[in-house]
N, C-alpha and C. Protein backbone atom coordinates (compact mmCIF):
# COMPACT_ATOMS: atom_id res chain seq x y z
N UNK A 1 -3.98 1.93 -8.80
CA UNK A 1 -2.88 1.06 -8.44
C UNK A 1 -1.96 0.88 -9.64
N UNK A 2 -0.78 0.52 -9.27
CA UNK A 2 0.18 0.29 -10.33
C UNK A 2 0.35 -0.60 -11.26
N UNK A 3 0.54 -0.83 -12.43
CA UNK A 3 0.24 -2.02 -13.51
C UNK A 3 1.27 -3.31 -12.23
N UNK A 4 2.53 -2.60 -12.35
CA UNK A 4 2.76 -3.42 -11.75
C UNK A 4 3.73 -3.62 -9.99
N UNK A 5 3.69 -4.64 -9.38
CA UNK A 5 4.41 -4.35 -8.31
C UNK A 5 6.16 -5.10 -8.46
N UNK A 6 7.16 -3.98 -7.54
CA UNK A 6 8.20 -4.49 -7.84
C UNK A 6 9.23 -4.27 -6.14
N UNK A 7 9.54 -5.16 -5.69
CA UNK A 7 10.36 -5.03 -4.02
C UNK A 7 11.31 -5.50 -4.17
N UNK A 8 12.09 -4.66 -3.29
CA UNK A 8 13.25 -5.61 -2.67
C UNK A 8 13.14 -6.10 -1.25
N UNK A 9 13.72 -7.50 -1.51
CA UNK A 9 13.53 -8.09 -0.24
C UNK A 9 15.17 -8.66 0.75
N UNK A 10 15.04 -8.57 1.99
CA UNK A 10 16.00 -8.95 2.72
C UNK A 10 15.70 -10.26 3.45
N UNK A 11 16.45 -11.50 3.41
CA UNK A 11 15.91 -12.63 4.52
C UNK A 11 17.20 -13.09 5.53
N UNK A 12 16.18 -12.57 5.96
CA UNK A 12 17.71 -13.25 7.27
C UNK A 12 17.39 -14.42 8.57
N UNK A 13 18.33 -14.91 9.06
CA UNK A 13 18.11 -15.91 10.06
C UNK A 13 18.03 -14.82 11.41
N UNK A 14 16.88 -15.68 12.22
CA UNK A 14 16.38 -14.73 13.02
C UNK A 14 16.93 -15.30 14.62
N UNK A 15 17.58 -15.67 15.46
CA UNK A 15 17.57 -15.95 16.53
C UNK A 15 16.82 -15.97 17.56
N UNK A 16 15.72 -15.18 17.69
CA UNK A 16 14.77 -14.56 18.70
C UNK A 16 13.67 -16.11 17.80
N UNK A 17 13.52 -15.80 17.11
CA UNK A 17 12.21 -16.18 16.34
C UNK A 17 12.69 -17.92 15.85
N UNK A 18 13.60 -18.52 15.83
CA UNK A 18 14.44 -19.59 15.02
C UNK A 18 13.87 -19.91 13.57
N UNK A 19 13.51 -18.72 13.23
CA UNK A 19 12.92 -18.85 11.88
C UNK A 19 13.75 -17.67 10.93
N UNK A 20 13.60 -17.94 9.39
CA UNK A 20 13.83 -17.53 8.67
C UNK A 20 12.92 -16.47 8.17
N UNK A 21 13.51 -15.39 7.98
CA UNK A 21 12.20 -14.15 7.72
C UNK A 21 12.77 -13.26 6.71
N UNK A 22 11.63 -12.86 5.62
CA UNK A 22 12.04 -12.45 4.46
C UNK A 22 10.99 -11.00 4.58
N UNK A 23 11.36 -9.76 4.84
CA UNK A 23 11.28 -9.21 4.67
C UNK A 23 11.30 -7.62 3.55
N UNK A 24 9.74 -7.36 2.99
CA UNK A 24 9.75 -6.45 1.96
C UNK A 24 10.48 -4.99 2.18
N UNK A 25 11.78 -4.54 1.68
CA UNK A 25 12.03 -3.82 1.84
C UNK A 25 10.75 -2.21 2.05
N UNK A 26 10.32 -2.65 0.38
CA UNK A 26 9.40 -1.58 -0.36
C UNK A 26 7.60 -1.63 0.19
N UNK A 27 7.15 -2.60 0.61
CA UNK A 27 5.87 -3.14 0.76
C UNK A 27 6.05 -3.35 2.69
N UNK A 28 7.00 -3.36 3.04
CA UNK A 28 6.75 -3.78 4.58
C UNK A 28 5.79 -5.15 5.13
N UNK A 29 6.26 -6.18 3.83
CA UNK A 29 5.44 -6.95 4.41
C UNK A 29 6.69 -8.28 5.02
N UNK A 30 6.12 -9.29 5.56
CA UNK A 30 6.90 -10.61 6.16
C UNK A 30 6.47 -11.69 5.49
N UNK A 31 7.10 -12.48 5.22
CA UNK A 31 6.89 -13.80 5.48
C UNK A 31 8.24 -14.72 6.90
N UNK A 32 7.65 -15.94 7.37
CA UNK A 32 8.59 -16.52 7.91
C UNK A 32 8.43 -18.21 7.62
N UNK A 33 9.49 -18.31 7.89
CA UNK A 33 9.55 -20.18 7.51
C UNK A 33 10.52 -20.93 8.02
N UNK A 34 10.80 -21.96 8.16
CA UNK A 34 11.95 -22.77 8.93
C UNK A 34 13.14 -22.69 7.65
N UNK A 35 12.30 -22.70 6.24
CA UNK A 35 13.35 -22.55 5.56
C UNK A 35 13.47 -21.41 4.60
N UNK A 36 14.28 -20.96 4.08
CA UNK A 36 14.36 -19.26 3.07
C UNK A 36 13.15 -19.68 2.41
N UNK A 37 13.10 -20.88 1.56
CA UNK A 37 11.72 -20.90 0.46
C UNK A 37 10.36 -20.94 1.11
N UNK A 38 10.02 -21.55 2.61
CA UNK A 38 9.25 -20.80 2.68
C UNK A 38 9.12 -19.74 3.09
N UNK A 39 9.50 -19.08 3.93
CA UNK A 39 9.62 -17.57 4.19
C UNK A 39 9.92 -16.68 3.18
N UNK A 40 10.22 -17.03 1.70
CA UNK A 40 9.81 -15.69 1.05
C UNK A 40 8.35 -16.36 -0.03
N UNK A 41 8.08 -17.40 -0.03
CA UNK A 41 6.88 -18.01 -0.57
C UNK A 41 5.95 -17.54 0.67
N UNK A 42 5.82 -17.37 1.51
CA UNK A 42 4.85 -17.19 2.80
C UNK A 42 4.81 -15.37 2.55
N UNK A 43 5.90 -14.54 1.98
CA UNK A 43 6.02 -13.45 2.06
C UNK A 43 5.43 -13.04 0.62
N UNK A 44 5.73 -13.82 -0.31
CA UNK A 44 4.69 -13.66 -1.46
C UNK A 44 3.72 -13.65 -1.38
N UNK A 45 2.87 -14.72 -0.87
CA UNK A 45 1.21 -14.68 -0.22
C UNK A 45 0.82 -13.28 0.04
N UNK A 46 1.47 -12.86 1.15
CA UNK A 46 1.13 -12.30 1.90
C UNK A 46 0.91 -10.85 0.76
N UNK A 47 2.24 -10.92 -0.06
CA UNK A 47 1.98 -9.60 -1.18
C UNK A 47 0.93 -9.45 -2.05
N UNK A 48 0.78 -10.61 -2.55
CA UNK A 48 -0.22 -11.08 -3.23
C UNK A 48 -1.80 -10.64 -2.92
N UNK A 49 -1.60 -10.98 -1.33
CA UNK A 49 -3.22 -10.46 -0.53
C UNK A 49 -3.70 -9.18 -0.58
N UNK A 50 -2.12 -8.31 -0.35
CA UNK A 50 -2.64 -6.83 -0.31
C UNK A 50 -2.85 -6.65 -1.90
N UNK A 51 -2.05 -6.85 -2.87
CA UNK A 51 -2.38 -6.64 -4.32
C UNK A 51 -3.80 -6.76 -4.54
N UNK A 52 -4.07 -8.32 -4.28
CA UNK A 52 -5.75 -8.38 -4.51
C UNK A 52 -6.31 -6.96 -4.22
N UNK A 53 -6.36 -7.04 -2.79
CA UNK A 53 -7.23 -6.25 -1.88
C UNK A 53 -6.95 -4.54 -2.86
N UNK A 54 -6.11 -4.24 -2.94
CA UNK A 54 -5.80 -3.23 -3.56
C UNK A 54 -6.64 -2.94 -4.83
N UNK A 55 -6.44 -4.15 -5.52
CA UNK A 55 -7.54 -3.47 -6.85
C UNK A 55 -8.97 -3.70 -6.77
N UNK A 56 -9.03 -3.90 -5.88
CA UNK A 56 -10.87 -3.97 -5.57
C UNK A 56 -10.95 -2.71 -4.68
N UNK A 57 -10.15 -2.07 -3.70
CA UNK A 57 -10.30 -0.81 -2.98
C UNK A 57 -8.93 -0.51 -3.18
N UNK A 58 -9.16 0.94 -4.28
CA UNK A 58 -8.02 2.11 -4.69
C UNK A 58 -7.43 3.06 -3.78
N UNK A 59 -8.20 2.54 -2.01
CA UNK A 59 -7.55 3.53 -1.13
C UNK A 59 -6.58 2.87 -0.12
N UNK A 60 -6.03 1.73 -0.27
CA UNK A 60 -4.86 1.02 -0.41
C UNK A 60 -3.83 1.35 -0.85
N UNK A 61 -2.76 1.48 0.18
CA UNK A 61 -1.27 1.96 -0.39
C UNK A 61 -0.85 0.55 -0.27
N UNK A 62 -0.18 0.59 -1.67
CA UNK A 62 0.59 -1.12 -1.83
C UNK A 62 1.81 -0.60 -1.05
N UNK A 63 2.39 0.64 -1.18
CA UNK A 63 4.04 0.26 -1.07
C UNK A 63 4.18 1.35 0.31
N UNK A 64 4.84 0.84 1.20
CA UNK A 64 4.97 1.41 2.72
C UNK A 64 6.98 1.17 2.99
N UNK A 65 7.39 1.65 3.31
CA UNK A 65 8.87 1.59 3.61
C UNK A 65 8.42 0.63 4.92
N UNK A 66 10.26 -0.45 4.85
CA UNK A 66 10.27 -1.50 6.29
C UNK A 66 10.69 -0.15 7.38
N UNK A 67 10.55 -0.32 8.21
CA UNK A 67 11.21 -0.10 9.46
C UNK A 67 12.60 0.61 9.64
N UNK A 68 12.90 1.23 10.02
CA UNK A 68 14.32 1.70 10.30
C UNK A 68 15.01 1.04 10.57
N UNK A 69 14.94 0.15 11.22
CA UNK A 69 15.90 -0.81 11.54
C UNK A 69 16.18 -2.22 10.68
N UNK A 70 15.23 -2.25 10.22
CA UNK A 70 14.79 -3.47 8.56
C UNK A 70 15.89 -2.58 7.51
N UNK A 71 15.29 -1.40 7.32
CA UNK A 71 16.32 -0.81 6.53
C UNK A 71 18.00 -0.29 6.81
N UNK A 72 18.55 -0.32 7.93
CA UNK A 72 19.44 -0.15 8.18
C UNK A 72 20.58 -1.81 7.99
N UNK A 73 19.38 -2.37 8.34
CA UNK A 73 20.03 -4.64 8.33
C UNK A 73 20.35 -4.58 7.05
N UNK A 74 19.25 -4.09 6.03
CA UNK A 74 19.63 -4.40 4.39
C UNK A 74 20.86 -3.66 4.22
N UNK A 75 20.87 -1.82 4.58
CA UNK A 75 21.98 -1.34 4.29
C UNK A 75 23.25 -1.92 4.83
N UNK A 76 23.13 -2.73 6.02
CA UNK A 76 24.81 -2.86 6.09
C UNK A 76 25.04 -4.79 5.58
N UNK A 77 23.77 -5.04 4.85
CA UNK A 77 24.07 -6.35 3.85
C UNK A 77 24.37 -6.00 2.31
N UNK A 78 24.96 -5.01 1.96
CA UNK A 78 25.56 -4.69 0.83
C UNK A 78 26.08 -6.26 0.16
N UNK A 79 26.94 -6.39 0.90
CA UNK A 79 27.44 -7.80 0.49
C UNK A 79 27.08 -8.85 0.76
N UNK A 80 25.79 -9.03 1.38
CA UNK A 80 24.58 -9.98 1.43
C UNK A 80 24.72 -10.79 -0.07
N UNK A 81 24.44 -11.99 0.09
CA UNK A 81 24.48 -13.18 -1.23
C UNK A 81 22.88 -12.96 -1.66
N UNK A 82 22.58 -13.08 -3.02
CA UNK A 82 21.98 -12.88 -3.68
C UNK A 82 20.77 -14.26 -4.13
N UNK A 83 19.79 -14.14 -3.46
CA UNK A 83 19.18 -15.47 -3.40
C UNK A 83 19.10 -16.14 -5.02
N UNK A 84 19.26 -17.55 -5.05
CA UNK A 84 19.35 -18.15 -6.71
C UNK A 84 18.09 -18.02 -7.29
N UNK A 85 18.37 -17.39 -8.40
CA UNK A 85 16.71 -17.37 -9.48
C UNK A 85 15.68 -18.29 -9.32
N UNK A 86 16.29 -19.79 -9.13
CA UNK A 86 15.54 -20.90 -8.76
C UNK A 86 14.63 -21.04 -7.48
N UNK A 87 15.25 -20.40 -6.62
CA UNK A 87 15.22 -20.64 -5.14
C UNK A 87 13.54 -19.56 -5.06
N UNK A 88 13.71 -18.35 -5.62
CA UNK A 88 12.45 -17.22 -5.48
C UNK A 88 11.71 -18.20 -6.84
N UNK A 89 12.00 -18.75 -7.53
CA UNK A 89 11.28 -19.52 -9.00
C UNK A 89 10.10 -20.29 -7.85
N UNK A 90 10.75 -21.00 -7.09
CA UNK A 90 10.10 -22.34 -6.39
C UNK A 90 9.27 -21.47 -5.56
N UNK A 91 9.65 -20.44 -5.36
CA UNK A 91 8.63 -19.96 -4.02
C UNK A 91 7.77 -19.08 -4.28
N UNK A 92 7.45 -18.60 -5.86
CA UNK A 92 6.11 -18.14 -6.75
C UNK A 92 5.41 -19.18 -6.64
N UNK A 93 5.97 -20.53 -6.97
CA UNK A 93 5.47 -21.39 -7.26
C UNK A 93 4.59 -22.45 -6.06
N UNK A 94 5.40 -21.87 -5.27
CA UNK A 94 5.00 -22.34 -3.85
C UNK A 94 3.69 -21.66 -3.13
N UNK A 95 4.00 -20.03 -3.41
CA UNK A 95 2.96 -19.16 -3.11
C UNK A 95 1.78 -19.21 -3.98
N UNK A 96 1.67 -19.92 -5.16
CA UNK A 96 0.50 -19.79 -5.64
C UNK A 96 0.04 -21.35 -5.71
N UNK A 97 0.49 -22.30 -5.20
CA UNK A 97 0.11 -23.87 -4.89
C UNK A 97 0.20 -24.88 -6.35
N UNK A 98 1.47 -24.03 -6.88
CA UNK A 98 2.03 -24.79 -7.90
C UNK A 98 3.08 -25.32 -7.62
N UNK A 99 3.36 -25.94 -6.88
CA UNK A 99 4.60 -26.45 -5.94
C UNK A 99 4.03 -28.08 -5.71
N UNK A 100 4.48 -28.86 -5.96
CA UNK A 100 3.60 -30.43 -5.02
C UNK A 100 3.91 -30.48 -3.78
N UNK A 101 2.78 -30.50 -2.89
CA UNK A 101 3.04 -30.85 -1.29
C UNK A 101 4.79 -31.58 -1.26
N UNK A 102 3.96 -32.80 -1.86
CA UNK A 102 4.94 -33.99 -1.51
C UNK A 102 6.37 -33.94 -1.72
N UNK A 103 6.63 -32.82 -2.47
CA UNK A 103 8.15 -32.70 -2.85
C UNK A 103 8.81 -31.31 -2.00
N UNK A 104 9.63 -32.24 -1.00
CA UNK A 104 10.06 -31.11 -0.40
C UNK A 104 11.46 -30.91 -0.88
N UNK A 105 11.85 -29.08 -1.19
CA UNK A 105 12.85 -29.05 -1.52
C UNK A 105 14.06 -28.66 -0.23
N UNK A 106 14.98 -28.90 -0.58
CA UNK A 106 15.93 -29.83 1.02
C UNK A 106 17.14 -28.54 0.35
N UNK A 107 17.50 -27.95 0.32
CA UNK A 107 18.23 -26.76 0.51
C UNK A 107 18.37 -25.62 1.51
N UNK A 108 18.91 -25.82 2.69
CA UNK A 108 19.26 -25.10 3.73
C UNK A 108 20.70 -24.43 3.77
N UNK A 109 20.54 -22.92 3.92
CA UNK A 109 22.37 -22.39 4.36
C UNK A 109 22.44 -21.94 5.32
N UNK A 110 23.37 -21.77 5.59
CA UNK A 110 23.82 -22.22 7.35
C UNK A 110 23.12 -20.93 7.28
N UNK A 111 23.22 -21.36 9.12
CA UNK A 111 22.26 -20.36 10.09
C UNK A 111 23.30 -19.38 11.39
N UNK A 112 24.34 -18.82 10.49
CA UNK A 112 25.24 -18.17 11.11
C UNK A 112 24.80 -16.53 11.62
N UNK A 113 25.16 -16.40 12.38
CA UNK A 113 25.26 -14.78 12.70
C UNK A 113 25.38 -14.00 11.51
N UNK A 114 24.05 -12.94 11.00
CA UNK A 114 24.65 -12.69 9.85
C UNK A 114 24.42 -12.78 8.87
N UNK A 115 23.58 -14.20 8.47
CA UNK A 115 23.28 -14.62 7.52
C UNK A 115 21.79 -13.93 6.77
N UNK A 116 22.27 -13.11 5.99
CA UNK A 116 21.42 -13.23 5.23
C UNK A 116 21.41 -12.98 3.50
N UNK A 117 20.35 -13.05 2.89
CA UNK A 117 19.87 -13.05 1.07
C UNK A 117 19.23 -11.60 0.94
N UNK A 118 19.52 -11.51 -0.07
CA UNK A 118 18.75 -10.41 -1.22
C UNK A 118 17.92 -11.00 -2.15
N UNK A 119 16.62 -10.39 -2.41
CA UNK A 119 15.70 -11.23 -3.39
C UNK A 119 15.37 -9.85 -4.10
N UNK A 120 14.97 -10.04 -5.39
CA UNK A 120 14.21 -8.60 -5.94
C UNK A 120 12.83 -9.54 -6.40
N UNK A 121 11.55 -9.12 -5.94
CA UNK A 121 10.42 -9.61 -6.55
C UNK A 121 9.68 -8.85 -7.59
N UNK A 122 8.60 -9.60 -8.31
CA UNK A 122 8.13 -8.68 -9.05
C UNK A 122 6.74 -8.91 -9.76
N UNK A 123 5.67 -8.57 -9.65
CA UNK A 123 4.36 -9.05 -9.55
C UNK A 123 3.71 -8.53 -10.84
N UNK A 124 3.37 -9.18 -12.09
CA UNK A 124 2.83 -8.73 -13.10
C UNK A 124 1.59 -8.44 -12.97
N UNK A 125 0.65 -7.83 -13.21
CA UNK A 125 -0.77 -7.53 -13.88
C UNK A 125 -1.36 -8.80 -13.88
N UNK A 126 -2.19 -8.97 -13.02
CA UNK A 126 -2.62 -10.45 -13.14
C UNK A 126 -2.21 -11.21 -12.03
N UNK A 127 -1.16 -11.34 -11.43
CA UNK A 127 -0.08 -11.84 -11.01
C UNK A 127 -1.21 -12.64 -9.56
C-alpha cells in the first residue's frame, strides 16, 4: 500500500436523496450528510476504513475511479467553488471524534441546482 493516500473530492446537493454527498473522485467512496461537513467527515470515515483494512490485507485496492457519470459532474464543475481549508479542517476532525458533539457548526450554502464544492484530501501514514 501507499505511504500515503491522496483524492479528489466532488460534493454536491443531491435532490433525489435531500442530502449532501461528497464523493471520492480517486477512491470511489461516499459520504452523505444534511450538511457539506458532514458528508465529507462521513466520507472520511469511510476512507479511513478501507485504509485500515488495506494495511492489514495488501490485496486491497485503495484507489478505484467514481463512476462515469461522478466523473463527468466533476468535469463540467471546473468552476465548482473550492471548499474552505477550515470547512475539510473540521471534518478530519469530525471524522476522527475530535470535534465536540455539542458544538454544532451552523454553516450551510444554498441548495441550488448545481451546487456544488471541490475538496482535495489527503491521508498521512498513520492517518
Amino acid at each position: 500500500m501507499e505511504n500515503n493516500c491522496e483524492h479528489n473530492v466532488i460534493v454536491y446537493w443531491s435532490y433525489l436523496d435531500r442530502l449532501w454527498i461528497a464523493h471520492s473522485l480517486d477512491m470511489d467512496k461516499t459520504g452523505s450528510g444534511e450538511r457539506v461537513v458532514d458528508a465529507l467527515a462521513n466520507l472520511i470515515r469511510a476512507s479511513l476504513d478501507v485504509i485500515t483494512e488495506a494495511k492489514k490485507d495488501h490485496s486491497l485496492h485503495i484507489f478505484r475511479d467514481a463512476p462515469p457519470q461522478i466523473l463527468r459532474l466533476a468535469e463540467e464543475s471546473v468552476a465548482a467553488n473550492i471548499l474552505p481549508f477550515e470547512v475539510i479542517e473540521i471534518a478530519y476532525k469530525m471524522a476522527r471524534g475530535r470535534w465536540p458533539e455539542n458544538f454544532v457548526l451552523d454553516v450551510f450554502p444554498n441548495k441550488t441546482e448545481g451546487s456544488r464544492f471541490k475538496a482535495y484530501l489527503e491521508f498521512l501514514p498513520g492517518a
